[in-house]
N, C-alpha and C. Protein backbone atom coordinates (compact mmCIF):
# COMPACT_ATOMS: atom_id res chain seq x y z
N UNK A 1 105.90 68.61 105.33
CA UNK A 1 105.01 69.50 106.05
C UNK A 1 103.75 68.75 106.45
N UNK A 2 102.85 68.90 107.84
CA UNK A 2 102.15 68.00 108.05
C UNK A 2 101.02 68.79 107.45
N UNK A 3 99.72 67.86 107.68
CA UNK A 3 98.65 68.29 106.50
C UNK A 3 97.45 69.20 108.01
N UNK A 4 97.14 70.24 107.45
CA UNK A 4 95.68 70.73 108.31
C UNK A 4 94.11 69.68 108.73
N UNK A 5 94.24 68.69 109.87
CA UNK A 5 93.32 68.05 109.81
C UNK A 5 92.01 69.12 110.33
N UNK A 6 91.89 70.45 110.85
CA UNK A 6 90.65 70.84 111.37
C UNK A 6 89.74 71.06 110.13
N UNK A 7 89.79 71.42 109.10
CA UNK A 7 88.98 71.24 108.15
C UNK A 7 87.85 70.52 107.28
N UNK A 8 88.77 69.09 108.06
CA UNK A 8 88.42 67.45 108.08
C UNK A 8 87.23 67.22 109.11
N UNK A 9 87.16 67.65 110.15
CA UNK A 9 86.75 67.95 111.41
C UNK A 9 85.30 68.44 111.48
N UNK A 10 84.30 67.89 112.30
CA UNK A 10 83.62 68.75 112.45
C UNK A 10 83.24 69.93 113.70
N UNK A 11 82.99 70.94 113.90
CA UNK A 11 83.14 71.93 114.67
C UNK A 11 83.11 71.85 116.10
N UNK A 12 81.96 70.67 116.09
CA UNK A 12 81.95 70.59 117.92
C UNK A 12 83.03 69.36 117.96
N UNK A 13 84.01 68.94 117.18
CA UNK A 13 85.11 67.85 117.20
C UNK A 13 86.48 68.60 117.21
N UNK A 14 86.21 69.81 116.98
CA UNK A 14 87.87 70.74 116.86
C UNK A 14 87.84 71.68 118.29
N UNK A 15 86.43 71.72 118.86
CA UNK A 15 86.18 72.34 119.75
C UNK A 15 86.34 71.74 121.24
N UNK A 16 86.26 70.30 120.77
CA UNK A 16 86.54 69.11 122.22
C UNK A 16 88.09 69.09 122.40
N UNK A 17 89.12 69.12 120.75
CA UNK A 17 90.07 69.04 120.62
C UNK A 17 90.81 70.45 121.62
N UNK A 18 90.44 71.21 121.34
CA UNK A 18 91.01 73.06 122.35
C UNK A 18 90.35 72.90 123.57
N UNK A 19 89.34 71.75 123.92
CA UNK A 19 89.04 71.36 125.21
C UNK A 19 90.04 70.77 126.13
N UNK A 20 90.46 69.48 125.30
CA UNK A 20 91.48 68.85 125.73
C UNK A 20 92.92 69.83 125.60
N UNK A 21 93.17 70.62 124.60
CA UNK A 21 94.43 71.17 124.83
C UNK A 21 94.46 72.32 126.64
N UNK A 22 93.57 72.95 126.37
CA UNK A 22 93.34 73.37 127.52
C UNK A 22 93.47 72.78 129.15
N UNK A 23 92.89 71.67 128.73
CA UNK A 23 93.05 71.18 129.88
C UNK A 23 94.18 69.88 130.44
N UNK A 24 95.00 70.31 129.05
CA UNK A 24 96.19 69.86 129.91
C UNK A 24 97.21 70.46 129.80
N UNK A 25 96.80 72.26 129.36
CA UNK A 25 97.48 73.38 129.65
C UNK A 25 97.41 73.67 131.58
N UNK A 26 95.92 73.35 131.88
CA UNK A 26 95.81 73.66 133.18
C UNK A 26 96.47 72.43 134.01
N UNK A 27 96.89 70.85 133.68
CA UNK A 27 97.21 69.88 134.24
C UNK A 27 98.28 70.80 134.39
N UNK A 28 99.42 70.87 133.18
CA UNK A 28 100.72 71.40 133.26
C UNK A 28 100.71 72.78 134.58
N UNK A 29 100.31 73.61 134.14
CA UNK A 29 99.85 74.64 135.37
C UNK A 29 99.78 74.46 136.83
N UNK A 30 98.96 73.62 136.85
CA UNK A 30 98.66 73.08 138.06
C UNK A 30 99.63 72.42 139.16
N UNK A 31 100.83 71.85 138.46
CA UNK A 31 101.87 71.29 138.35
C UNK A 31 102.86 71.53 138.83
N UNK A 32 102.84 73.46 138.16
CA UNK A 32 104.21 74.26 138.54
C UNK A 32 104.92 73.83 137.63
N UNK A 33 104.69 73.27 136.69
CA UNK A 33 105.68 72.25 134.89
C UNK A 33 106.11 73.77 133.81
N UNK A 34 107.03 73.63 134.05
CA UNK A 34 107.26 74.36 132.89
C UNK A 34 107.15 73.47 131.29
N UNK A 35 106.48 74.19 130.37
CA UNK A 35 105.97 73.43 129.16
C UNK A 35 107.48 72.76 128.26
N UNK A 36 108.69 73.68 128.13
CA UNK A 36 110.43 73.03 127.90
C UNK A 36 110.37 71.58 128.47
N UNK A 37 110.35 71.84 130.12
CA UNK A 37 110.35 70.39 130.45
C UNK A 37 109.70 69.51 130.48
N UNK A 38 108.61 69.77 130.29
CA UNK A 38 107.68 68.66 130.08
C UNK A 38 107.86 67.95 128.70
N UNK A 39 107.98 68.81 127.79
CA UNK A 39 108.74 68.27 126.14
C UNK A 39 109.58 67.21 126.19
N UNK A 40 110.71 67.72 126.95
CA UNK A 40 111.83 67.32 126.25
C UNK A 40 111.19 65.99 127.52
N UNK A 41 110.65 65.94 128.73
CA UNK A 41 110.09 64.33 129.42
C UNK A 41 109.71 63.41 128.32
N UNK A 42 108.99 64.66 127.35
CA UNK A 42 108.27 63.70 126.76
C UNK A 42 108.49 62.84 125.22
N UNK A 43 109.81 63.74 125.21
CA UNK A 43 110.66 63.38 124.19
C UNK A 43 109.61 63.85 122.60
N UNK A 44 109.64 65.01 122.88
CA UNK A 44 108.78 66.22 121.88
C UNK A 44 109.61 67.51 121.47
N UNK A 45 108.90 67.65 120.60
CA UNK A 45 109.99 69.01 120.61
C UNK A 45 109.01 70.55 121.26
N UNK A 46 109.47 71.72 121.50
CA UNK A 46 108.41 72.21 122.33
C UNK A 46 107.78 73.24 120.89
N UNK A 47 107.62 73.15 120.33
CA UNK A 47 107.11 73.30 119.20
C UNK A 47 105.93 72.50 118.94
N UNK A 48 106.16 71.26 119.61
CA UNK A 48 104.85 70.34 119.34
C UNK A 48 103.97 70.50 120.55
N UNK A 49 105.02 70.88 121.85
CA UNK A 49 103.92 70.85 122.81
C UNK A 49 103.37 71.95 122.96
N UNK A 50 103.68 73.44 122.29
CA UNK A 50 102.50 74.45 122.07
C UNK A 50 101.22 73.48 121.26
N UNK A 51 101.44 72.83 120.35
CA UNK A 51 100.25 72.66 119.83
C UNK A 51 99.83 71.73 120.26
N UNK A 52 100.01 71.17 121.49
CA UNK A 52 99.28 69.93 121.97
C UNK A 52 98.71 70.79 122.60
N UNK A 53 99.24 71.49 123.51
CA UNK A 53 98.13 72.73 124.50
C UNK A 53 97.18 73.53 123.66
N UNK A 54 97.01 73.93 122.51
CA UNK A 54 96.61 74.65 122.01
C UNK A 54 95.02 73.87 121.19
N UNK A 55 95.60 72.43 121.49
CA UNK A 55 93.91 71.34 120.79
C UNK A 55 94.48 71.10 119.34
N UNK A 56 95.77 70.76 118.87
CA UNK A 56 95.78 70.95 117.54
C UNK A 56 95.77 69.51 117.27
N UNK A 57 94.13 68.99 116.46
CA UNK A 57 93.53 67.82 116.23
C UNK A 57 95.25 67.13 115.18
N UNK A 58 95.49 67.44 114.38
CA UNK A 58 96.78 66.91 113.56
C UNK A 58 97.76 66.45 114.22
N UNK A 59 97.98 66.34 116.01
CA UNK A 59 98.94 65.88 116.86
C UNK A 59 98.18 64.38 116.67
N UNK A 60 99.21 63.75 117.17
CA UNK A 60 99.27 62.19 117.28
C UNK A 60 98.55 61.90 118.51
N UNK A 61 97.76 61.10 118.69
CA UNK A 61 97.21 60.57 120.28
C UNK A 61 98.37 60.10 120.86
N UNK A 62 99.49 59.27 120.38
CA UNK A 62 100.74 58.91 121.39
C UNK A 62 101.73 60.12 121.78
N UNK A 63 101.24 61.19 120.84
CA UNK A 63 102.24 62.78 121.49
C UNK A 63 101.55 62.98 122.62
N UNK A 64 100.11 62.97 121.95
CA UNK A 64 99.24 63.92 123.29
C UNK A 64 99.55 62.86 125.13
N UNK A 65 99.41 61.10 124.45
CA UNK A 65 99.04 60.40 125.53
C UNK A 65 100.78 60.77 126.37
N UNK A 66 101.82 60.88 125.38
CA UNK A 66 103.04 61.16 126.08
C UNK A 66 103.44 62.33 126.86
N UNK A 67 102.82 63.08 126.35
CA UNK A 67 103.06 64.55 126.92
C UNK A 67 102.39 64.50 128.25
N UNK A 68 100.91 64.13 128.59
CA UNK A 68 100.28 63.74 129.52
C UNK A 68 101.02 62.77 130.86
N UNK A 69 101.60 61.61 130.35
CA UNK A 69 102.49 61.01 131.12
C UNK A 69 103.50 61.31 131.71
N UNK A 70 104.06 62.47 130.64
CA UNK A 70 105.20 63.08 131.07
C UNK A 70 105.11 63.96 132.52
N UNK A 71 103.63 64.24 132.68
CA UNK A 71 103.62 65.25 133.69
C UNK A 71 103.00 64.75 135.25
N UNK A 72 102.10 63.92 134.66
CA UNK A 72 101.24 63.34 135.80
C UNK A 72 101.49 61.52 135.51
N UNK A 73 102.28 61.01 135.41
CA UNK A 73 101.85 59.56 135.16
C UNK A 73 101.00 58.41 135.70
N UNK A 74 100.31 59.10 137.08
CA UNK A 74 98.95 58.18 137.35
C UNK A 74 97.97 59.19 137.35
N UNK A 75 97.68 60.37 136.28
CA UNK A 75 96.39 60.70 135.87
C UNK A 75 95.49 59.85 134.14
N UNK A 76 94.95 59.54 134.19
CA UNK A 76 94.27 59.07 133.04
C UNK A 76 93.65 60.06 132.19
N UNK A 77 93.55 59.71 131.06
CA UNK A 77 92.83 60.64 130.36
C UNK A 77 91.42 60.62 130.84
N UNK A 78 90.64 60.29 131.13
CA UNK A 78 89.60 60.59 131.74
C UNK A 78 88.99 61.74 132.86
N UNK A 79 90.21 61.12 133.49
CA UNK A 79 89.99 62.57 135.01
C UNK A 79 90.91 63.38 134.41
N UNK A 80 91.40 63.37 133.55
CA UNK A 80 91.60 64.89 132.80
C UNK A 80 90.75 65.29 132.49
N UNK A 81 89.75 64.90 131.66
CA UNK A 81 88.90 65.20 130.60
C UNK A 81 87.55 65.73 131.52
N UNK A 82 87.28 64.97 132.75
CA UNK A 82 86.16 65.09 133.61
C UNK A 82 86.39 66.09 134.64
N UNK A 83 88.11 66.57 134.37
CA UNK A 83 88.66 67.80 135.67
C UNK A 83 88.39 67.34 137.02
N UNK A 84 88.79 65.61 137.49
CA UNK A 84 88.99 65.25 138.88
C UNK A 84 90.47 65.01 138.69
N UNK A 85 91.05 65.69 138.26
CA UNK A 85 92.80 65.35 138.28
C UNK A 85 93.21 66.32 139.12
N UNK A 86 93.89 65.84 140.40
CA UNK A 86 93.92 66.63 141.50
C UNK A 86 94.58 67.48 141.60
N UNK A 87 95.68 68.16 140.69
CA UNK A 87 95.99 68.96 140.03
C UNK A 87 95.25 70.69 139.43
N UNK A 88 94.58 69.71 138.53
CA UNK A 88 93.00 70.60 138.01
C UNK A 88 92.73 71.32 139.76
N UNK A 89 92.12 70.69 140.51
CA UNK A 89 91.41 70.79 141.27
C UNK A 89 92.02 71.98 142.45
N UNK A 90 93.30 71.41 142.59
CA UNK A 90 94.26 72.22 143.33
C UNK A 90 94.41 73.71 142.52
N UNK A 91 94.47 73.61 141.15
CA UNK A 91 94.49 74.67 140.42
C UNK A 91 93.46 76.14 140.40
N UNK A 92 92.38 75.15 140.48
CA UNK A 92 90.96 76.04 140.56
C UNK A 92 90.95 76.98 142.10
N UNK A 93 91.36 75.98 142.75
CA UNK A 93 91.17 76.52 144.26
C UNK A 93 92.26 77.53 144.70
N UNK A 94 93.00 77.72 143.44
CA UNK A 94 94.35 78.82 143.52
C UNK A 94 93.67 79.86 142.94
N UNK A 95 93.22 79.84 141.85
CA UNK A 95 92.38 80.50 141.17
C UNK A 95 91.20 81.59 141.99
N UNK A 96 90.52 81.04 143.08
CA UNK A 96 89.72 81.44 143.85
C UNK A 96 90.00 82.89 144.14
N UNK A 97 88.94 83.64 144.09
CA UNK A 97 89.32 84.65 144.92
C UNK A 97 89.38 84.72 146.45
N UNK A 98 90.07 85.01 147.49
CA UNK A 98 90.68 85.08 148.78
C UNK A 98 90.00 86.26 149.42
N UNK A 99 89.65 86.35 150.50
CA UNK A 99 89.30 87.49 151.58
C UNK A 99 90.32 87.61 152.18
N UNK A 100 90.70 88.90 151.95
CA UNK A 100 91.85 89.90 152.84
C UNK A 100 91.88 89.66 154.05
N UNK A 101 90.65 90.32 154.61
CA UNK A 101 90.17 90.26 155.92
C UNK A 101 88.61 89.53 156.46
N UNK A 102 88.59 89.36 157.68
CA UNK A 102 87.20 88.89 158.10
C UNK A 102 86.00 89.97 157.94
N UNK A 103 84.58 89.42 157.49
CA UNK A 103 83.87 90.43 157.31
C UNK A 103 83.55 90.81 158.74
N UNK A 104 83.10 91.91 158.83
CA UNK A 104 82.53 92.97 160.08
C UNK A 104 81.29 92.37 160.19
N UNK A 105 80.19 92.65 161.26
CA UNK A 105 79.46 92.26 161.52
C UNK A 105 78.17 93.11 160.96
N UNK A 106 78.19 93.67 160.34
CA UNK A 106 77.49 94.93 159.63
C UNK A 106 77.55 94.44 158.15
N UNK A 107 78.49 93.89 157.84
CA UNK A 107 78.53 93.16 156.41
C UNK A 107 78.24 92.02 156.46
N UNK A 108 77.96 91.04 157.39
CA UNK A 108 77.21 89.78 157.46
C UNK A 108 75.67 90.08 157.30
N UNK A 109 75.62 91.06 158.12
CA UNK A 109 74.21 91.06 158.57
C UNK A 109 73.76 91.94 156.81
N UNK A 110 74.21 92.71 156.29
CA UNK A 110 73.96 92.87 155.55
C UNK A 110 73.73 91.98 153.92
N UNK A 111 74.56 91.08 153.95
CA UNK A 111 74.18 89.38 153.29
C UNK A 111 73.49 89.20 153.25
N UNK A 112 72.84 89.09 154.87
CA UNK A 112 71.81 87.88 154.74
C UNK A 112 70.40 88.56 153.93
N UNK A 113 70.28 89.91 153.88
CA UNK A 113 69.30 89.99 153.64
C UNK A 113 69.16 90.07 151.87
C-alpha cells in the first residue's frame, strides 16, 4: 500500500500539487483526451491517472512527466504550469461566454455610459 505523502507536505506545497493536477486535467480537456486513453498511452493504470489529475503529491514525477507526454509531447512542463500550452488556451476561449446575437444600438449606447 503506498504511504500518504500530503501530511509530509507543507500546505502551499499540496496546494501547487492540485495546481498542477488541475492543470493537466484542463491540458487533457483541452485535447478532447479521454483520461482511459491517455493511461493506458501512458502505460498507467487509470486509477493512477485520477490521481495524477487530482494533485496527488505521492505520484511519481516520471507518472506525472508520462502522463503529460502521453497527451501533448511538445508541451513542457512549464507552459503547463504558466497556462501558454495552446491547448489551455484554446480551452479557455471555449469556455468564454458567446453572444447569441449582435447588440442593438440602444444597448451600445447604453454601455458606454
Amino acid at each position: 500500500m503506498k504511504r500518504d505523502e500530503t501530511p509530509l507536505l507543507p500546505d502551499g506545497r499540496v496546494t501547487e500539487a492540485r495546481l498542477l493536477g488541475e492543470r493537466i486535467t484542463q491540458l487533457r480537456q483541452g485535447l478532447k483526451l479521454r483520461q482511459a486513453d491517455v493511461a493506458a498511452r501512458a502505460g498507467v493504470s487509470r486509477s493512477t491517472a485520477v490521481l495524477i489529475e487530482k494533485g496527488d503529491p505521492g505520484r511519481t514525477l516520471a507518472q506525472v512527466l508520462r502522463y503529460i507526454h502521453a497527451m501533448a509531447p511538445d508541451v513542457s512542463l512549464l507552459a503547463l504550469l504558466s497556462g501558454e500550452a495552446p491547448a489551455l488556451i484554446a480551452l479557455h476561449a471555449r469556455k468564454l461566454p458567446q453572444r447569441v446575437r449582435a447588440a442593438t444600438r440602444n444597448e451600445l449606447r447604453d454601455l458606454d455610459f
